[in-house]
Structure formats: C-alpha cells, structure tokens
PDB file of N, CA and C in Angstrom:
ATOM      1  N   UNK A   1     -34.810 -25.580  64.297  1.00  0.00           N
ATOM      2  CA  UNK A   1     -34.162 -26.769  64.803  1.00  0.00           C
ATOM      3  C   UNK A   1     -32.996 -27.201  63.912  1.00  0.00           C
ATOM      4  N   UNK A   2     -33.662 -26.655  62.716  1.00  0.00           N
ATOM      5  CA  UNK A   2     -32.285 -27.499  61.505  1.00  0.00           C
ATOM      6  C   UNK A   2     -30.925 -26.386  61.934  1.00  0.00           C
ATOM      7  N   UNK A   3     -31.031 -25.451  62.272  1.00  0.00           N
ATOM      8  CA  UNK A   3     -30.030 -24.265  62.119  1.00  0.00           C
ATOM      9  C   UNK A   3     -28.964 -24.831  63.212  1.00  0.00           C
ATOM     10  N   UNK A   4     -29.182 -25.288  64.064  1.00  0.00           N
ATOM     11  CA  UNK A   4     -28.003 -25.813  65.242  1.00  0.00           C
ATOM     12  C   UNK A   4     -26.811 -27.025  64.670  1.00  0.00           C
ATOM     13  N   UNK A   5     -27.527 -27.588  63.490  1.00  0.00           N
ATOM     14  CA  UNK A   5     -26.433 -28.541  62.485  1.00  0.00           C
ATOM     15  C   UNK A   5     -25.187 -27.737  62.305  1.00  0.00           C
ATOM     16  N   UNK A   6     -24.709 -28.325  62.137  1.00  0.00           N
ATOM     17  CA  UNK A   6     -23.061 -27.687  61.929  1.00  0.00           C
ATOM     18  C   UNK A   6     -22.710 -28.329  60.527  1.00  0.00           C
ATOM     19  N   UNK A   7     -22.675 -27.415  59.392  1.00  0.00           N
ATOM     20  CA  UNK A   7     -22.229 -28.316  58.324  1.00  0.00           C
ATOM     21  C   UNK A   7     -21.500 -27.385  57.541  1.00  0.00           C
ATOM     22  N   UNK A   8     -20.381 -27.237  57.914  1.00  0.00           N
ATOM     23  CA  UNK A   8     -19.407 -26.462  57.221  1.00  0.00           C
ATOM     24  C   UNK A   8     -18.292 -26.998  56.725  1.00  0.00           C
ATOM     25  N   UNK A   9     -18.288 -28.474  57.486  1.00  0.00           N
ATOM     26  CA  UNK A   9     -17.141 -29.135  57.152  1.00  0.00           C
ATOM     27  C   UNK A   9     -17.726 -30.699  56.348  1.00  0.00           C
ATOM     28  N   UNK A  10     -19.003 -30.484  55.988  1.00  0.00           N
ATOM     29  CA  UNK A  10     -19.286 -31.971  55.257  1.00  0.00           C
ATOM     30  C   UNK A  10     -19.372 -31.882  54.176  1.00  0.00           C
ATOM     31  N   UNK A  11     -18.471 -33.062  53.353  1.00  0.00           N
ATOM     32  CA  UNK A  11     -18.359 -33.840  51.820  1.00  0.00           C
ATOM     33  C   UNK A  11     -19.516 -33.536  51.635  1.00  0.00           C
ATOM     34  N   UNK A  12     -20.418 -34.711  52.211  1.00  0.00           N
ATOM     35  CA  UNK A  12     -21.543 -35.646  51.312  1.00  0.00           C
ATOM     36  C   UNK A  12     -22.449 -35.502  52.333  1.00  0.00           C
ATOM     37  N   UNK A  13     -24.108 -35.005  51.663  1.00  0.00           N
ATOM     38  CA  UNK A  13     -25.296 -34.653  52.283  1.00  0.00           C
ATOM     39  C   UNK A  13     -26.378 -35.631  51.332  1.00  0.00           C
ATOM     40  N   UNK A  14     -25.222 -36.527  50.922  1.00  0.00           N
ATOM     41  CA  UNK A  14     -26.266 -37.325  49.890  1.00  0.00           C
ATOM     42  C   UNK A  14     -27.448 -38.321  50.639  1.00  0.00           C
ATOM     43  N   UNK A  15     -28.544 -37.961  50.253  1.00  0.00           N
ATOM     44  CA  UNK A  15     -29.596 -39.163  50.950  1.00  0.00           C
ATOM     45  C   UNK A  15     -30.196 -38.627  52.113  1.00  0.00           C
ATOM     46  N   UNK A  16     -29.434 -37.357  52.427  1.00  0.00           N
ATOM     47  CA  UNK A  16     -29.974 -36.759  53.655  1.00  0.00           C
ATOM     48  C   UNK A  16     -31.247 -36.707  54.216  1.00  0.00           C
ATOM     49  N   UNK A  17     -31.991 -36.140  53.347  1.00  0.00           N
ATOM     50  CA  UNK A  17     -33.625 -36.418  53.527  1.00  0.00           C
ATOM     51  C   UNK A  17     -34.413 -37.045  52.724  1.00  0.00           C
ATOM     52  N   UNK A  18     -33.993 -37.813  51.894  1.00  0.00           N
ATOM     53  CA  UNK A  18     -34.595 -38.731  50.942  1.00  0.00           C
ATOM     54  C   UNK A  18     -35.843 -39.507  51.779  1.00  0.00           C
ATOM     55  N   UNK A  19     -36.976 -39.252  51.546  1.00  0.00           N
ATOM     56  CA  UNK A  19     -37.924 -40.049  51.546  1.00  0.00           C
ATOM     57  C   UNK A  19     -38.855 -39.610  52.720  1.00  0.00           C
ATOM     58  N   UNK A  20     -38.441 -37.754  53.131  1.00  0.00           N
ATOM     59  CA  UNK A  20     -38.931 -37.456  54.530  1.00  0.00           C
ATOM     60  C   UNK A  20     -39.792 -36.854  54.060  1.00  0.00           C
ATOM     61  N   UNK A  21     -41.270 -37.373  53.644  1.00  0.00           N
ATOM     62  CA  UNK A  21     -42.460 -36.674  53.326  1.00  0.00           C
ATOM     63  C   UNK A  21     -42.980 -35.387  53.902  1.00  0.00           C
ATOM     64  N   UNK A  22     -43.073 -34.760  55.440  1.00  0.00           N
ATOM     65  CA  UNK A  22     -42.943 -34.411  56.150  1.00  0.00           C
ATOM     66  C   UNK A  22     -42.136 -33.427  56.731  1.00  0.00           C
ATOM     67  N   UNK A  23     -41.152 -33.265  55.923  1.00  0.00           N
ATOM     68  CA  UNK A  23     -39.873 -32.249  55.617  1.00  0.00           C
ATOM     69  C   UNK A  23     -40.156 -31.083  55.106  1.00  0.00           C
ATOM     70  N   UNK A  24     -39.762 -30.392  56.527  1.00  0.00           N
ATOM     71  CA  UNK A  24     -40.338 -28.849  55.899  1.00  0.00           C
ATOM     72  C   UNK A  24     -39.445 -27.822  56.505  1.00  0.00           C
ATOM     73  N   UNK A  25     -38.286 -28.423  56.952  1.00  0.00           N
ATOM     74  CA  UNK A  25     -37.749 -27.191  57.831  1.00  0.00           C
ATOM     75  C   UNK A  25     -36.623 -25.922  56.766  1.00  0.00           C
ATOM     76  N   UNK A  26     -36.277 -24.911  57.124  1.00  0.00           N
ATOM     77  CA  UNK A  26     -35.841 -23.871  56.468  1.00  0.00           C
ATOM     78  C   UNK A  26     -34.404 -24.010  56.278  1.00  0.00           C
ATOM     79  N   UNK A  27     -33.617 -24.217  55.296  1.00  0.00           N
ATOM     80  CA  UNK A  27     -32.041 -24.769  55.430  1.00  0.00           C
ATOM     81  C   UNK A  27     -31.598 -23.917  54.779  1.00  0.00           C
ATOM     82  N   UNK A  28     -31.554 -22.749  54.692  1.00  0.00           N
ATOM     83  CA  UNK A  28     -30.870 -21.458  53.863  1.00  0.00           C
ATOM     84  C   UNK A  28     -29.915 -20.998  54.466  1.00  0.00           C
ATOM     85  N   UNK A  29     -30.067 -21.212  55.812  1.00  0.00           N
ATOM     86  CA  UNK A  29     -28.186 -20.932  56.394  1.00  0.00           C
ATOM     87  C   UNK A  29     -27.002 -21.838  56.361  1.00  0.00           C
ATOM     88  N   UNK A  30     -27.513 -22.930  56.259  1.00  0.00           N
ATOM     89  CA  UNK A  30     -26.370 -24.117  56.197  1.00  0.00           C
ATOM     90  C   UNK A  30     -25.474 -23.715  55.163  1.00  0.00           C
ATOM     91  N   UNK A  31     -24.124 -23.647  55.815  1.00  0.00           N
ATOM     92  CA  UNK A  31     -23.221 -23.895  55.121  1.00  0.00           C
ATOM     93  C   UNK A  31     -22.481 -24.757  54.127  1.00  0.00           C
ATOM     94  N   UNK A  32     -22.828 -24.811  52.500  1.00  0.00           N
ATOM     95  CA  UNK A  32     -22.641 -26.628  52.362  1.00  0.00           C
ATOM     96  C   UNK A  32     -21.351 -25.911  50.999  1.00  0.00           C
ATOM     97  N   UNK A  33     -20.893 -25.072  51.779  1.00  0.00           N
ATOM     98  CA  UNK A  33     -19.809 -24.785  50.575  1.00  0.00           C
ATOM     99  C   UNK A  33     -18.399 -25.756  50.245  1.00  0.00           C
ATOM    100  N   UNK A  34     -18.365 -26.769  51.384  1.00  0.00           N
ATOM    101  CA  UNK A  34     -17.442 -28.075  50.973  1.00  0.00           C
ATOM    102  C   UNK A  34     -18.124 -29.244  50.754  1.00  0.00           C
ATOM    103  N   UNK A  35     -19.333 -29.136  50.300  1.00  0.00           N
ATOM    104  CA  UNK A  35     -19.829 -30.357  50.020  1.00  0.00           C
ATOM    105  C   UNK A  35     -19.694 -31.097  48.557  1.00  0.00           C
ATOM    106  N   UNK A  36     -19.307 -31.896  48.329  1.00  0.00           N
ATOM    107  CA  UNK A  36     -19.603 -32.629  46.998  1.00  0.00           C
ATOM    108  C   UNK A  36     -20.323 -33.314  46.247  1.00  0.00           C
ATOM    109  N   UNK A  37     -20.901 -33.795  46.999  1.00  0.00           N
ATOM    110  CA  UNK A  37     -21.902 -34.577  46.941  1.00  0.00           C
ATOM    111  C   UNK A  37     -23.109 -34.289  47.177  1.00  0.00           C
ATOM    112  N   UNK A  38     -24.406 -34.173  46.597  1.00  0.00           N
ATOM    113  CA  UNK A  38     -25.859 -33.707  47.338  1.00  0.00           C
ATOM    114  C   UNK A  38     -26.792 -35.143  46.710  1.00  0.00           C
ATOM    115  N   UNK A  39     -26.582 -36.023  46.198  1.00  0.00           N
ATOM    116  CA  UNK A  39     -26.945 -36.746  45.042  1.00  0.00           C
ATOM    117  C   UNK A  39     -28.108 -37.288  46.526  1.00  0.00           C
ATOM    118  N   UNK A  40     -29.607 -37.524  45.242  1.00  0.00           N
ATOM    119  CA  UNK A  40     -30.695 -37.769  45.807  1.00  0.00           C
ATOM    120  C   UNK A  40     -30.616 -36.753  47.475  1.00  0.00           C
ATOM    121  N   UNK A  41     -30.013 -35.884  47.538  1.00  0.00           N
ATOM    122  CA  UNK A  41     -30.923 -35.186  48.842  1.00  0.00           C
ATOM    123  C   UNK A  41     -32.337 -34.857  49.546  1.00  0.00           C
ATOM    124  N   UNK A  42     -32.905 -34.452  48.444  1.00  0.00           N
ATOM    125  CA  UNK A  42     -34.328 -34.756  49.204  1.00  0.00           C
ATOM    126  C   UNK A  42     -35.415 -35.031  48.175  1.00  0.00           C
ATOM    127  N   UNK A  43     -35.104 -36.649  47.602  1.00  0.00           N
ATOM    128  CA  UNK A  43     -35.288 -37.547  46.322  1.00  0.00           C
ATOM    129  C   UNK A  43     -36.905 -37.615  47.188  1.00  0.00           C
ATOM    130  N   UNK A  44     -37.835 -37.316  46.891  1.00  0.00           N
ATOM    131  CA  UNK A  44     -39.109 -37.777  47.523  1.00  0.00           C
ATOM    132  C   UNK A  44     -39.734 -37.164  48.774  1.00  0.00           C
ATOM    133  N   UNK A  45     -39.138 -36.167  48.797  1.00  0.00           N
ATOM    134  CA  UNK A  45     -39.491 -35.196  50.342  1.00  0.00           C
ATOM    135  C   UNK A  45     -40.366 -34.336  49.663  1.00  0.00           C
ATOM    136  N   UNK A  46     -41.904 -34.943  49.614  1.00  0.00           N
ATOM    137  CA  UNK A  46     -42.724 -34.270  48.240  1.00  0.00           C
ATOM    138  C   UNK A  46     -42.918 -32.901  49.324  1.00  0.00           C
ATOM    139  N   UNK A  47     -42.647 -32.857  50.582  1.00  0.00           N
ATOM    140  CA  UNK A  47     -43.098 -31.506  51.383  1.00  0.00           C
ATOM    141  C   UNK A  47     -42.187 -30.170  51.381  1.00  0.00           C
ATOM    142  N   UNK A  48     -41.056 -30.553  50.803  1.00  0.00           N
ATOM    143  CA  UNK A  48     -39.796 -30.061  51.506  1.00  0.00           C
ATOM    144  C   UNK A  48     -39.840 -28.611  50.295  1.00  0.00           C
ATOM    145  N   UNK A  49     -39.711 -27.177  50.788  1.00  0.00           N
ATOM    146  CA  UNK A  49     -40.545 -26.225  50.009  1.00  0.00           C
ATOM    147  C   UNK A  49     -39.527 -24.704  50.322  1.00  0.00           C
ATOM    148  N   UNK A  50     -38.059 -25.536  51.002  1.00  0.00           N
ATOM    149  CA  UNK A  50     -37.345 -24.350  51.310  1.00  0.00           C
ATOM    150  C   UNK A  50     -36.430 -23.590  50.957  1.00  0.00           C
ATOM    151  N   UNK A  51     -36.196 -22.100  50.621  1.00  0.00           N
ATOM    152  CA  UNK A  51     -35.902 -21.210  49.831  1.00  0.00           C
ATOM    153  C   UNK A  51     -33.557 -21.973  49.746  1.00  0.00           C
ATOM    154  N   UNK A  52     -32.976 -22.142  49.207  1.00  0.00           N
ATOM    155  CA  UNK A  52     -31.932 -22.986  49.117  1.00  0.00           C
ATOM    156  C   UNK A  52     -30.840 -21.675  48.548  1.00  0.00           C
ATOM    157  N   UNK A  53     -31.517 -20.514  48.051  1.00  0.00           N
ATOM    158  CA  UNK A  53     -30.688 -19.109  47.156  1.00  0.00           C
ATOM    159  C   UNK A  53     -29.550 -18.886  47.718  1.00  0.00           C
ATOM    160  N   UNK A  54     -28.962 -19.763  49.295  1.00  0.00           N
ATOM    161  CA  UNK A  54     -27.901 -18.363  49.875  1.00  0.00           C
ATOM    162  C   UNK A  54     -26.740 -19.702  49.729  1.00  0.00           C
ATOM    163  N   UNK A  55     -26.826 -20.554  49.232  1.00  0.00           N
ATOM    164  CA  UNK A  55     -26.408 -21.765  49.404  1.00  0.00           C
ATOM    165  C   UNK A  55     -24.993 -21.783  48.027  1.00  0.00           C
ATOM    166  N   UNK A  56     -23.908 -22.039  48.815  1.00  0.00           N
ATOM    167  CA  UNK A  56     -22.703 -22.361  47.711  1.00  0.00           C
ATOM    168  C   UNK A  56     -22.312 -23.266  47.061  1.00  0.00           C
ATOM    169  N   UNK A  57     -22.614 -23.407  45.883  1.00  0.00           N
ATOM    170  CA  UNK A  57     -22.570 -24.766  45.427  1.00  0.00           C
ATOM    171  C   UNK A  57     -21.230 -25.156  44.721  1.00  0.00           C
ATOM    172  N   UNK A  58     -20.338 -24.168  44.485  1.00  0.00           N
ATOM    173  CA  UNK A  58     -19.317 -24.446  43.267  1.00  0.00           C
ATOM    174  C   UNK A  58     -18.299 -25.396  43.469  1.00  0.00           C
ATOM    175  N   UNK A  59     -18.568 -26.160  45.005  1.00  0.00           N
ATOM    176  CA  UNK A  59     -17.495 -27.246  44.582  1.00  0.00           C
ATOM    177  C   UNK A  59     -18.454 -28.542  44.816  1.00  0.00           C
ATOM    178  N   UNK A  60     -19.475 -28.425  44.744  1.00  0.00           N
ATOM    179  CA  UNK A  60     -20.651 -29.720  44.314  1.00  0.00           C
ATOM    180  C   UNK A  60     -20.156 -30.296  43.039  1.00  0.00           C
ATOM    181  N   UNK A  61     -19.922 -31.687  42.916  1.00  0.00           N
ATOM    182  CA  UNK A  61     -19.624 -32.497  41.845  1.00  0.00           C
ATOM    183  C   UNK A  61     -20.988 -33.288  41.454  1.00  0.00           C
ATOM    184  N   UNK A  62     -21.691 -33.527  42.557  1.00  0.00           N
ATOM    185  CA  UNK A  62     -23.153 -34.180  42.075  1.00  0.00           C
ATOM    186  C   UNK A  62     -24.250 -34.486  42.290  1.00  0.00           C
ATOM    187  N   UNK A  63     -25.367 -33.902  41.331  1.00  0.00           N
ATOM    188  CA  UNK A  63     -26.627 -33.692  42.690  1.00  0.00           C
ATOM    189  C   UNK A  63     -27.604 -34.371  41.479  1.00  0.00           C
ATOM    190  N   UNK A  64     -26.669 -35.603  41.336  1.00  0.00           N
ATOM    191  CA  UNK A  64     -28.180 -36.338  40.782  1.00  0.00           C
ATOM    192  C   UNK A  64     -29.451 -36.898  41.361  1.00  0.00           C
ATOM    193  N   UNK A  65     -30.380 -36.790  40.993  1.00  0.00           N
ATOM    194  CA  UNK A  65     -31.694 -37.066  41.783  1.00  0.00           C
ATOM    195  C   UNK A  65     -31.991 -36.160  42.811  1.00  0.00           C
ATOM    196  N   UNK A  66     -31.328 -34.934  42.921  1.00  0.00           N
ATOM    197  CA  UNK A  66     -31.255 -34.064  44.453  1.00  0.00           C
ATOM    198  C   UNK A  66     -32.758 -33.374  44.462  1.00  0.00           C
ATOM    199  N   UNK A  67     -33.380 -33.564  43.639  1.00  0.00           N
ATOM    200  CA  UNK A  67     -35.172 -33.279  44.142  1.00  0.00           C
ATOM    201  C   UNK A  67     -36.194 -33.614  43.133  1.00  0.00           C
ATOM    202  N   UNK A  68     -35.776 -35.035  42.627  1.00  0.00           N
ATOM    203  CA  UNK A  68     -36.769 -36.272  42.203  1.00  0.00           C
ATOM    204  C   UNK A  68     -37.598 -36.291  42.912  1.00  0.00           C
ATOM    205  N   UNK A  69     -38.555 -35.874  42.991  1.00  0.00           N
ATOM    206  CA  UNK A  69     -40.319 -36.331  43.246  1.00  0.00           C
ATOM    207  C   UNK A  69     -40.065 -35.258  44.695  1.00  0.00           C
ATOM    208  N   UNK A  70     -39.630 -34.060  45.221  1.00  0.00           N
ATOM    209  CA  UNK A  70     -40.048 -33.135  45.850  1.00  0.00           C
ATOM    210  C   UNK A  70     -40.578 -31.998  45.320  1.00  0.00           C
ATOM    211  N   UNK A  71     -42.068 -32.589  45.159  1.00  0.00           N
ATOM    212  CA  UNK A  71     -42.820 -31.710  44.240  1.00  0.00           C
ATOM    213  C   UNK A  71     -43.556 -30.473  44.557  1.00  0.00           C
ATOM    214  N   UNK A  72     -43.327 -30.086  46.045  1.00  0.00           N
ATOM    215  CA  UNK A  72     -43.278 -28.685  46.519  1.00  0.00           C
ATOM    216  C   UNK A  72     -42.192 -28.170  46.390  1.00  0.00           C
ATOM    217  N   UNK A  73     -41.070 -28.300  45.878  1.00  0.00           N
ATOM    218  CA  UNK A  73     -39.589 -27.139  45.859  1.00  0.00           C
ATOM    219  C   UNK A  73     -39.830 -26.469  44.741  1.00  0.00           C
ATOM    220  N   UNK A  74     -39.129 -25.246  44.806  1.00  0.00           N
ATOM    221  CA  UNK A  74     -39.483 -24.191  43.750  1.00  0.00           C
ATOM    222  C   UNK A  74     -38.011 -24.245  43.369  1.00  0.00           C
ATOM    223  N   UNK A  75     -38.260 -24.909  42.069  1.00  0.00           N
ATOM    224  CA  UNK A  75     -36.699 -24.801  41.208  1.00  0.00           C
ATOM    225  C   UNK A  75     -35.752 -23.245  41.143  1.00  0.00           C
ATOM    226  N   UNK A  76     -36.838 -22.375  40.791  1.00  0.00           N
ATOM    227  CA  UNK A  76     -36.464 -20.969  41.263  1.00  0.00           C
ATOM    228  C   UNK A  76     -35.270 -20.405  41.611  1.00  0.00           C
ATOM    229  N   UNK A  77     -35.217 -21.242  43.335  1.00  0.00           N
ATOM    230  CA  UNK A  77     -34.426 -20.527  44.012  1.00  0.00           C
ATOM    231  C   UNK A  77     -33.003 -21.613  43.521  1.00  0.00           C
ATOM    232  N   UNK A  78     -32.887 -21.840  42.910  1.00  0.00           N
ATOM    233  CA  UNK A  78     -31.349 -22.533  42.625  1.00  0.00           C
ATOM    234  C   UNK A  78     -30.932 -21.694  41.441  1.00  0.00           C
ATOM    235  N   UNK A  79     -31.206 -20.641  40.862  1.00  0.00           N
ATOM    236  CA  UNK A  79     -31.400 -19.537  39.832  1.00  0.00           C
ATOM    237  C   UNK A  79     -29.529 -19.242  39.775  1.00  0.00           C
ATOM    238  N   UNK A  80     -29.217 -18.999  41.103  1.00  0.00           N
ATOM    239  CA  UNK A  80     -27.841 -18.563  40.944  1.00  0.00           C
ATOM    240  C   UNK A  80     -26.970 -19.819  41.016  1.00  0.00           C
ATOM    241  N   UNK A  81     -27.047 -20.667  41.604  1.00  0.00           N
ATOM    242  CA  UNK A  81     -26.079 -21.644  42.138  1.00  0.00           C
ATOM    243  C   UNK A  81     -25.089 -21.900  40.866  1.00  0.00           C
ATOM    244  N   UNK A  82     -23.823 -21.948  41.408  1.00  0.00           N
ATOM    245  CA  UNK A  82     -22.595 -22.209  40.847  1.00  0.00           C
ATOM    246  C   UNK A  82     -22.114 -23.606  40.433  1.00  0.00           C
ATOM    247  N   UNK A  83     -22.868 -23.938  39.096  1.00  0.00           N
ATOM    248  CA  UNK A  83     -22.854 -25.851  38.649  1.00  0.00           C
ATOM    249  C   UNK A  83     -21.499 -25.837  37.877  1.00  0.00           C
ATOM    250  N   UNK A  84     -20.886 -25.059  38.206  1.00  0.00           N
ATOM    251  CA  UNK A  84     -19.395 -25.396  36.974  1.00  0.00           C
ATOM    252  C   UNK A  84     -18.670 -26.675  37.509  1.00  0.00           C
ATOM    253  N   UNK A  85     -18.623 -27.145  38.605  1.00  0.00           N
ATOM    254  CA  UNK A  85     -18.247 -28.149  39.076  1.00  0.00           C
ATOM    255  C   UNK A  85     -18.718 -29.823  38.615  1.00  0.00           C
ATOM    256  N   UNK A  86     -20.120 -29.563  38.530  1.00  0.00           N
ATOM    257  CA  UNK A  86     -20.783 -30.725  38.269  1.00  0.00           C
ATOM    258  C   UNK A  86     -20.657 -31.322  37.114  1.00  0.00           C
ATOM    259  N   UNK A  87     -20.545 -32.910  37.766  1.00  0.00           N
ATOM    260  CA  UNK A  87     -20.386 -33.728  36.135  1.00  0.00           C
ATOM    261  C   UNK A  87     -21.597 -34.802  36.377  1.00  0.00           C
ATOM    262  N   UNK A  88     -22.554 -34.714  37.179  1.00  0.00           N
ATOM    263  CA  UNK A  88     -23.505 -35.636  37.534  1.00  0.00           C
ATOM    264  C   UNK A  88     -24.587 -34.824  37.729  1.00  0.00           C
ATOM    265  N   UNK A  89     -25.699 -35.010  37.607  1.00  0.00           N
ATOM    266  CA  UNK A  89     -27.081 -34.443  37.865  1.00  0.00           C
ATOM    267  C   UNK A  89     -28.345 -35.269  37.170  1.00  0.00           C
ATOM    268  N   UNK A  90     -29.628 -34.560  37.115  1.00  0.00           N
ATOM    269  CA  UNK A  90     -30.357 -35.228  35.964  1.00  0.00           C
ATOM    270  C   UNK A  90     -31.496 -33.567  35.873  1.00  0.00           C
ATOM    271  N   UNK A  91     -32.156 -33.760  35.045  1.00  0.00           N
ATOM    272  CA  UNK A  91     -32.797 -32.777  34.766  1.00  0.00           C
ATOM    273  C   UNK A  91     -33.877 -32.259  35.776  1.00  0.00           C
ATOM    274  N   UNK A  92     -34.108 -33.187  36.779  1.00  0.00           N
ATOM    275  CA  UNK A  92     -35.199 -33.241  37.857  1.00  0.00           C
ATOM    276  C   UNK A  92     -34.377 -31.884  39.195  1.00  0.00           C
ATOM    277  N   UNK A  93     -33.407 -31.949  38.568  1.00  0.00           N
ATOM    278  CA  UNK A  93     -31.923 -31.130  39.372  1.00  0.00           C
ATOM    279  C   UNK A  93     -32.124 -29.967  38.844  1.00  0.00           C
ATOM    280  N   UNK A  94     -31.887 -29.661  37.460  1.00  0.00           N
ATOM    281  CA  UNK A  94     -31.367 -28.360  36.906  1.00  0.00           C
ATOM    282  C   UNK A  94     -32.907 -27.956  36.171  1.00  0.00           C
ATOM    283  N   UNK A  95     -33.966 -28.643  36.172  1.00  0.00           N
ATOM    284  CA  UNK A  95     -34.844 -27.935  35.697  1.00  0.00           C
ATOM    285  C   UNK A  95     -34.904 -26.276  36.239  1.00  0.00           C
ATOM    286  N   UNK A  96     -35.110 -25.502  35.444  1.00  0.00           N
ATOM    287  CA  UNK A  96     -35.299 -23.863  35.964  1.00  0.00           C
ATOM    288  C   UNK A  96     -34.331 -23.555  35.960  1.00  0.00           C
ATOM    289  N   UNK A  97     -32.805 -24.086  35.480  1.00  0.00           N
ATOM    290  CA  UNK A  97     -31.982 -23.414  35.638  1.00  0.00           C
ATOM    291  C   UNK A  97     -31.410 -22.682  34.208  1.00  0.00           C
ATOM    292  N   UNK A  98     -31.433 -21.911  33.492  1.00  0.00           N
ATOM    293  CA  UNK A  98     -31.137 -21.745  32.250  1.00  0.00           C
ATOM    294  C   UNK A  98     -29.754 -22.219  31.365  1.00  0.00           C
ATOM    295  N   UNK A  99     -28.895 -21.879  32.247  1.00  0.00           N
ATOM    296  CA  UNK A  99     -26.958 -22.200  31.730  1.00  0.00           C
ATOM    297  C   UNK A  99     -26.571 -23.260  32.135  1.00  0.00           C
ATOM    298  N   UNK A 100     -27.888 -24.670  31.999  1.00  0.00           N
ATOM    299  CA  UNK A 100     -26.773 -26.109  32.143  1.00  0.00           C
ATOM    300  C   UNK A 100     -26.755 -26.415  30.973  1.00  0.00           C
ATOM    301  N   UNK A 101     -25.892 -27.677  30.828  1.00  0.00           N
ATOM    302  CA  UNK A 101     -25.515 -28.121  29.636  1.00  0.00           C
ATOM    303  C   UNK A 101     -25.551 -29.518  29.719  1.00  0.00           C
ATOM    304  N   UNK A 102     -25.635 -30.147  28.675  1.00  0.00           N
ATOM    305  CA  UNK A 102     -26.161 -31.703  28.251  1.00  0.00           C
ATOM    306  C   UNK A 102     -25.160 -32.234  29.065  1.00  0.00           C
ATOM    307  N   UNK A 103     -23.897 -31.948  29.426  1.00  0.00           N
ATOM    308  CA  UNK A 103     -22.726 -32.327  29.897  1.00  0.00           C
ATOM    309  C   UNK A 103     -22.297 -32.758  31.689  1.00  0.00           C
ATOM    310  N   UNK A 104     -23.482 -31.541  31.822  1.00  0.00           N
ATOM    311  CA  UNK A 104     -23.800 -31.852  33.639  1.00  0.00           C
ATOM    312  C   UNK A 104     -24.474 -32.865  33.996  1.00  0.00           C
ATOM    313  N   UNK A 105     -25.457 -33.302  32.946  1.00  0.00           N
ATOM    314  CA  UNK A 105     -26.606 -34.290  33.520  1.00  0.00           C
ATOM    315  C   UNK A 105     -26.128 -35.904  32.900  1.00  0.00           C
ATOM    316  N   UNK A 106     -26.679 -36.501  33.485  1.00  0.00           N
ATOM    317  CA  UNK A 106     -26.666 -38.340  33.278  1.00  0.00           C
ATOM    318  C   UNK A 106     -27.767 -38.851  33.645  1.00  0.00           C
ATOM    319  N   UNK A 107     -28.201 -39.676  33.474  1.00  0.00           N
ATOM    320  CA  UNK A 107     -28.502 -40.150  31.811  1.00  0.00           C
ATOM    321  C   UNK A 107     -28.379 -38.725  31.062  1.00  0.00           C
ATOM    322  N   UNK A 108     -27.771 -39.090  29.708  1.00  0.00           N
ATOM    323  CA  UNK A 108     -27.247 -37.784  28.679  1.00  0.00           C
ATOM    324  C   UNK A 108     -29.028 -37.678  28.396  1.00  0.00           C
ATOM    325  N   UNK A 109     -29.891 -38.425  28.282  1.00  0.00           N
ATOM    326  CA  UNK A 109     -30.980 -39.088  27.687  1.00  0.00           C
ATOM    327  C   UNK A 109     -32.265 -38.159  28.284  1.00  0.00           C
ATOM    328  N   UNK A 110     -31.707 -37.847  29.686  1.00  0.00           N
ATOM    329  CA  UNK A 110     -32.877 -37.064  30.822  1.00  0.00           C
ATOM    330  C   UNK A 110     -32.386 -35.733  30.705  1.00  0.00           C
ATOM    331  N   UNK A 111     -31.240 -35.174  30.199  1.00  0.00           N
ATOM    332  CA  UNK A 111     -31.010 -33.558  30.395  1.00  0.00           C
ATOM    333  C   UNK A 111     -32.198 -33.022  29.945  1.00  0.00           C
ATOM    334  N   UNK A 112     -32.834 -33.629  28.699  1.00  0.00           N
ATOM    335  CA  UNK A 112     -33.761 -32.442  27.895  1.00  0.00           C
ATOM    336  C   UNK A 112     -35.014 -32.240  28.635  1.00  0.00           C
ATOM    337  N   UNK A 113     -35.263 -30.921  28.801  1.00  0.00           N
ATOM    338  CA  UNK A 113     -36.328 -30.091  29.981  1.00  0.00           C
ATOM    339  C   UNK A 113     -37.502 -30.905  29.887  1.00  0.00           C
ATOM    340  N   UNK A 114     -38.420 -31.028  30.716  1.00  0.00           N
ATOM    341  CA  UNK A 114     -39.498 -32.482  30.847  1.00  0.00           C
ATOM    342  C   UNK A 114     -40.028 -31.281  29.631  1.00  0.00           C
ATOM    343  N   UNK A 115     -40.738 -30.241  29.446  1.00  0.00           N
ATOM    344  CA  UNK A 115     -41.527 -30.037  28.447  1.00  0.00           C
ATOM    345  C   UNK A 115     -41.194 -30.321  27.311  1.00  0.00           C
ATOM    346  N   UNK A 116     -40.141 -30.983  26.679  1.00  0.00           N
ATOM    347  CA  UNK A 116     -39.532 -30.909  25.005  1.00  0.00           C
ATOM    348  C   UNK A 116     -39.992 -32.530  25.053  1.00  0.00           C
ATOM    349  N   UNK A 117     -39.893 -33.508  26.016  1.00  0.00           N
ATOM    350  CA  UNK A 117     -40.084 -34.785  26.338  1.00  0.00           C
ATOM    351  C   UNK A 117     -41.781 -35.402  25.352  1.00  0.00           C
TER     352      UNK A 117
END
C-alpha cells in the first residue's frame, strides 16, 4: 500500500509516522533522495521494523529523533547511508552506524553511543 506514494519530489518527511504504533509497512522503494529533512520520522512507531538499505540519504540535513523509541528497527540497515550532509541528528539516529561524528548529532551531550552512557 505504502509503494503507490510518490515521493521523489519531497523536502520534508519529518513527523511522518511519529507515534504510529502499528506501523509496519515496507518503505525500501521510496524514493527520498531530495529529502532534507526526516527529523522525528518514526519517533515512537515502537512497530515499525522495515529494511530502509536502498534508501539515499546524502542530501538529508536532519534526522534528529528519526527513530526515538522505534524499538523494533534494526539500526543495521542504515549501515551505508550517506550522513555527510547532516548537521542535526541524535544518537537514537546514528546508533550502529560506525563513521559519525560528535559533529552530526545535537545535543553534542547525546552523540556518545547509549553503552559508554
């Protein structure tokens, strides 16, 4: 059902599914290679569990909170994504990702990986 969206031409997907417990559909084809914005996307969609790997991120500027408390997503698949863009995030974002830097995330305070905490 999600695949008939057309999103090739959207900024901002910010808030998109924030708070959709229930959220489970497969979004690996969406196109979000002009997006800038992802901030809080699916902030609390504790269901939402879908593979995100084919997804272009390099002109994303900010995906803070983008999967705060979606505690079925597998950080995993964001392994490749292209953060050179980003000047906003928080660690709830880039956990699993190895090559971020204190510089992507805000609060400067939340970059450090929850285990060093």
């Amino acid at each position: 059902m999600m695949s008939i969206f057309s999103t090739g031409n959207c900024m901002t997907i910010r808030t998109m599914f924030q708070d959709a417990k229930s959220f489970k559909s497969d979004l690996n084809g969406w196109n979000v290679e002009k997006v800038t914005d992802m901030t809080a996307m699916f902030h609390l969609a504790s269901s939402f569990a879908s593979d995100l790997l084919s997804w272009s991120t390099g002109n994303c500027t900010n995906m803070y909170a983008m999967f705060g408390g979606a505690s079925s997503f597998n950080r995993g698949t964001i392994r490749n994504w292209d953060l050179s863009s980003i000047t906003g995030s928080s660690v709830d974002t880039l956990e699993g990702k190895q090559d971020y830097t204190r510089e992507q995330c805000m609060p400067l305070d939340q970059c450090m990986p929850l285990h060093f905490k």
